[in-house]
Each structure stands twice: as structure tokens, then as C-alpha cells.
Protein backbone atom coordinates (compact mmCIF):
# COMPACT_ATOMS: atom_id res chain seq x y z
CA UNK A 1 34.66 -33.03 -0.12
CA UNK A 2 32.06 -35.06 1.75
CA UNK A 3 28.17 -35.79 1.29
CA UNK A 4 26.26 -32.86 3.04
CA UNK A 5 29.20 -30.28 2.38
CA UNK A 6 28.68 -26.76 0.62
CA UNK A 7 30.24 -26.22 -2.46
CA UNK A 8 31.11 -23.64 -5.54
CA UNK A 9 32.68 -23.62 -8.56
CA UNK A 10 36.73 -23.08 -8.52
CA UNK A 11 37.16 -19.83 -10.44
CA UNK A 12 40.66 -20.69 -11.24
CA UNK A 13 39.90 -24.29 -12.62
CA UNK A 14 36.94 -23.31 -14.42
CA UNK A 15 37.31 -19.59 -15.86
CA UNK A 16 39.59 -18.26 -17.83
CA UNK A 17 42.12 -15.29 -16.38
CA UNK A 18 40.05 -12.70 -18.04
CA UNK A 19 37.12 -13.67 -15.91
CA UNK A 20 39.06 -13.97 -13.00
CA UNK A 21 40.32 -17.20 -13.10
CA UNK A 22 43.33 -19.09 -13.92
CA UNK A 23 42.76 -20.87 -16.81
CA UNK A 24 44.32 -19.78 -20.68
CA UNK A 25 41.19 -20.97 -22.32
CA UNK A 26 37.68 -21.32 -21.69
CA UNK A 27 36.14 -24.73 -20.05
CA UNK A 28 33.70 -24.86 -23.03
CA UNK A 29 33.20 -21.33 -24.58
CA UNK A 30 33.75 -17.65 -24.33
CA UNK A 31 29.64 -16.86 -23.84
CA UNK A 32 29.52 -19.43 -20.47
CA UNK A 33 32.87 -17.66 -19.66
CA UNK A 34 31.94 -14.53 -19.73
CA UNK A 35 28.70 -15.19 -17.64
CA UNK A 36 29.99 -17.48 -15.41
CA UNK A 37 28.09 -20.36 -15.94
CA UNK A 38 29.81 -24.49 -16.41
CA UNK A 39 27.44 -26.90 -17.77
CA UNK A 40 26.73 -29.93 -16.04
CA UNK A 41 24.73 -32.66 -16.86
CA UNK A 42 22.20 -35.51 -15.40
CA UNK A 43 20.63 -38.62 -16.48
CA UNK A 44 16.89 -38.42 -18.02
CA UNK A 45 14.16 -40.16 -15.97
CA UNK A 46 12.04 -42.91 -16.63
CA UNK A 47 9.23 -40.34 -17.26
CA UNK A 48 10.92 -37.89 -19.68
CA UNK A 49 11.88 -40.67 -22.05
CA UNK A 50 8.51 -42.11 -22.06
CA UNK A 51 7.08 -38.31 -22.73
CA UNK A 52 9.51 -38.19 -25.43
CA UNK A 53 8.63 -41.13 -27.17
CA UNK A 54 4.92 -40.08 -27.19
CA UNK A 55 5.98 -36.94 -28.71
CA UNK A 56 6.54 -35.56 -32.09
CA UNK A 57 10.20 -35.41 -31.86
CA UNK A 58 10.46 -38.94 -31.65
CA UNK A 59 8.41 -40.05 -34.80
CA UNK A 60 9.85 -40.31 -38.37
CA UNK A 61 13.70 -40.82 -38.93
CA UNK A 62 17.11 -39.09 -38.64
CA UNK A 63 19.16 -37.61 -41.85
CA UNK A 64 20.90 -40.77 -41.94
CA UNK A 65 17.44 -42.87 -42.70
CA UNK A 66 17.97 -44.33 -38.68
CA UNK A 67 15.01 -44.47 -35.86
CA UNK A 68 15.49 -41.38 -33.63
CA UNK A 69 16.65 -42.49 -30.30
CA UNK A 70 16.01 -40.66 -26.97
CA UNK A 71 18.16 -38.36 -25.35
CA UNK A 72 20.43 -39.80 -22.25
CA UNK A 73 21.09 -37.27 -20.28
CA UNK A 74 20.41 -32.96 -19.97
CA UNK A 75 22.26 -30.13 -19.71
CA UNK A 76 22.20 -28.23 -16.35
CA UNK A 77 23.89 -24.77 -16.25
CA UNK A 78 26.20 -24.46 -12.49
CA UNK A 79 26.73 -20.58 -11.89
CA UNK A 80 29.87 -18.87 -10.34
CA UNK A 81 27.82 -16.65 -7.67
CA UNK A 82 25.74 -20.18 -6.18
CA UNK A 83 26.44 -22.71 -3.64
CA UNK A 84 25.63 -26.25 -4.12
CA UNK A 85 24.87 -29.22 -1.80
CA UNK A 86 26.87 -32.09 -2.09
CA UNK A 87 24.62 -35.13 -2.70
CA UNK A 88 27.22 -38.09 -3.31
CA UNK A 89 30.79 -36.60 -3.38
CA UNK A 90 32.06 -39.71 -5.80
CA UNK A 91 30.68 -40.96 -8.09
CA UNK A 92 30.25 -42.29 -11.84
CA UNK A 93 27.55 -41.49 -13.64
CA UNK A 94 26.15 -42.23 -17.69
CA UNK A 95 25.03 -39.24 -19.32
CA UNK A 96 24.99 -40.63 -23.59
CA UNK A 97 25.23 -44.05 -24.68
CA UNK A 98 29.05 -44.46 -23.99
CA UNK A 99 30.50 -46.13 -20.36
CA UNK A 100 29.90 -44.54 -17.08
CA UNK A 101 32.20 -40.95 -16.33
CA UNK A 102 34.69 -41.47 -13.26
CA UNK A 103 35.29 -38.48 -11.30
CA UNK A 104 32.21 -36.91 -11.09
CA UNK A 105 30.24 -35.34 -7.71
CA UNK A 106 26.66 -35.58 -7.58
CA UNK A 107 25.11 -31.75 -6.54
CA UNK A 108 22.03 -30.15 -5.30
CA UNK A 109 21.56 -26.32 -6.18
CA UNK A 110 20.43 -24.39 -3.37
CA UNK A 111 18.09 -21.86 -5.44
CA UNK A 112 16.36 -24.50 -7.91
CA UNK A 113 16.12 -27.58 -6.36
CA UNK A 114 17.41 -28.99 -9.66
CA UNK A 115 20.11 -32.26 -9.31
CA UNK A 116 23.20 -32.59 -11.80
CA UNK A 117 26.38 -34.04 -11.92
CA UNK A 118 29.74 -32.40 -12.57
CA UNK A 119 33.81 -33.47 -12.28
CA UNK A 120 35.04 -32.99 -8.82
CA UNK A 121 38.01 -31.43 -9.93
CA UNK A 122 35.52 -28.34 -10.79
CA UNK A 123 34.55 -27.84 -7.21
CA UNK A 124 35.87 -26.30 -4.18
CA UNK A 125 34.05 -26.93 -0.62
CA UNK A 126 32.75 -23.44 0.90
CA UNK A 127 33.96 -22.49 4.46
């Protein structure tokens, strides 16, 4: 896999053998199974966090009497049926407040426009 290439999800990596793939249990759960769908994830901008702190959800504090914090990173939903361009096919990226994820491929999708990042292992380059 290379910057610029075409890529899907690998059905039997990411679905389970009752969706057609080769896997014994589902990648997170039966519902994104069943619809084909593998959630992916990228890093908040320097924009959304300062919306969010100007926000409501950010005032007051959390159950355990803490200051809310922002969120790090979003969830992006990667279907079966779509192809994705490769933006950076290695790479490490921090999506929460823990050290940087190894492994992951950087990706483009094709109908949105929308960026996210997901494990390479997940992919498979198109033809």
C-alpha cells in the first residue's frame, strides 16, 4: 500500500463469517457488522476544540467533581461498499490522551471528502 493508492476494507479481516467474512467475532459489534461499517477515527482541529470550549458542554464539572476536558479525537464510520484514497500509507497518529497508535494508514473517502485514520492491517489496495 502506497500514498495515492485505492483502497477498501478486507471483508475477511474485518467482518465476521456471517457477513461474509472470515472473522469468529465482530471487530467491535454485531450492529456495525451487520451493516458493514468499521469505525475509524481522527484527531480534532484547532477549531473544534476552541468551539467546544465556548460551548455548554464544556462548562460545569464531571461526576467525579473534575473540569471537563475536550475530546481528542472523532469517530468516522469506513463502509464495506466504498473506496478510499490513501493519504499517508504509515503512519502514527494520537486520537485520546494516551501515546501515538503505530500501524495506522491515513485515508480519504471518495464520497465525503471526510479524512480518518484506521490500522493498515484493515485494508486491502483495490485493483
Amino acid at each position: 500500500m502506497r500514498k495515492g493508492n485505492l483502497v477498501k476494507l478486507n471483508a475477511d479481516k474485518c467482518f465476521t463469517s456471517e457477513q461474509g467474512g472470515g472473522r469468529r467475532y465482530p471487530l467491535s459489534n454485531h450492529h456495525n457488522d451487520e451493516n458493514g461499517v468499521v469505525q475509524a477515527g481522527r484527531p480534532v482541529t484547532q477549531e473544534e476544540t476552541s468551539s467546544w470550549y465556548n460551548s455548554d458542554a464544556s462548562k460545569g464539572m464531571t461526576s467525579a467533581g473534575e473540569t471537563k476536558l475536550p475530546p481528542q479525537s472523532y469517530g468516522v464510520r469506513l463502509y464495506r461498499d466504498r473506496v478510499y484514497t490513501v493519504l499517508r500509507a504509515r503512519c502514527r497518529v494520537r486520537l485520546g490522551w494516551g501515546n501515538p497508535t503505530p500501524g495506522m494508514a491515513h485515508l480519504l473517502c471518495t464520497v465525503t471528502g471526510e479524512n480518518a485514520y484506521v490500522k493498515r492491517e484493515l485494508l486491502e489496495v483495490v485493483s
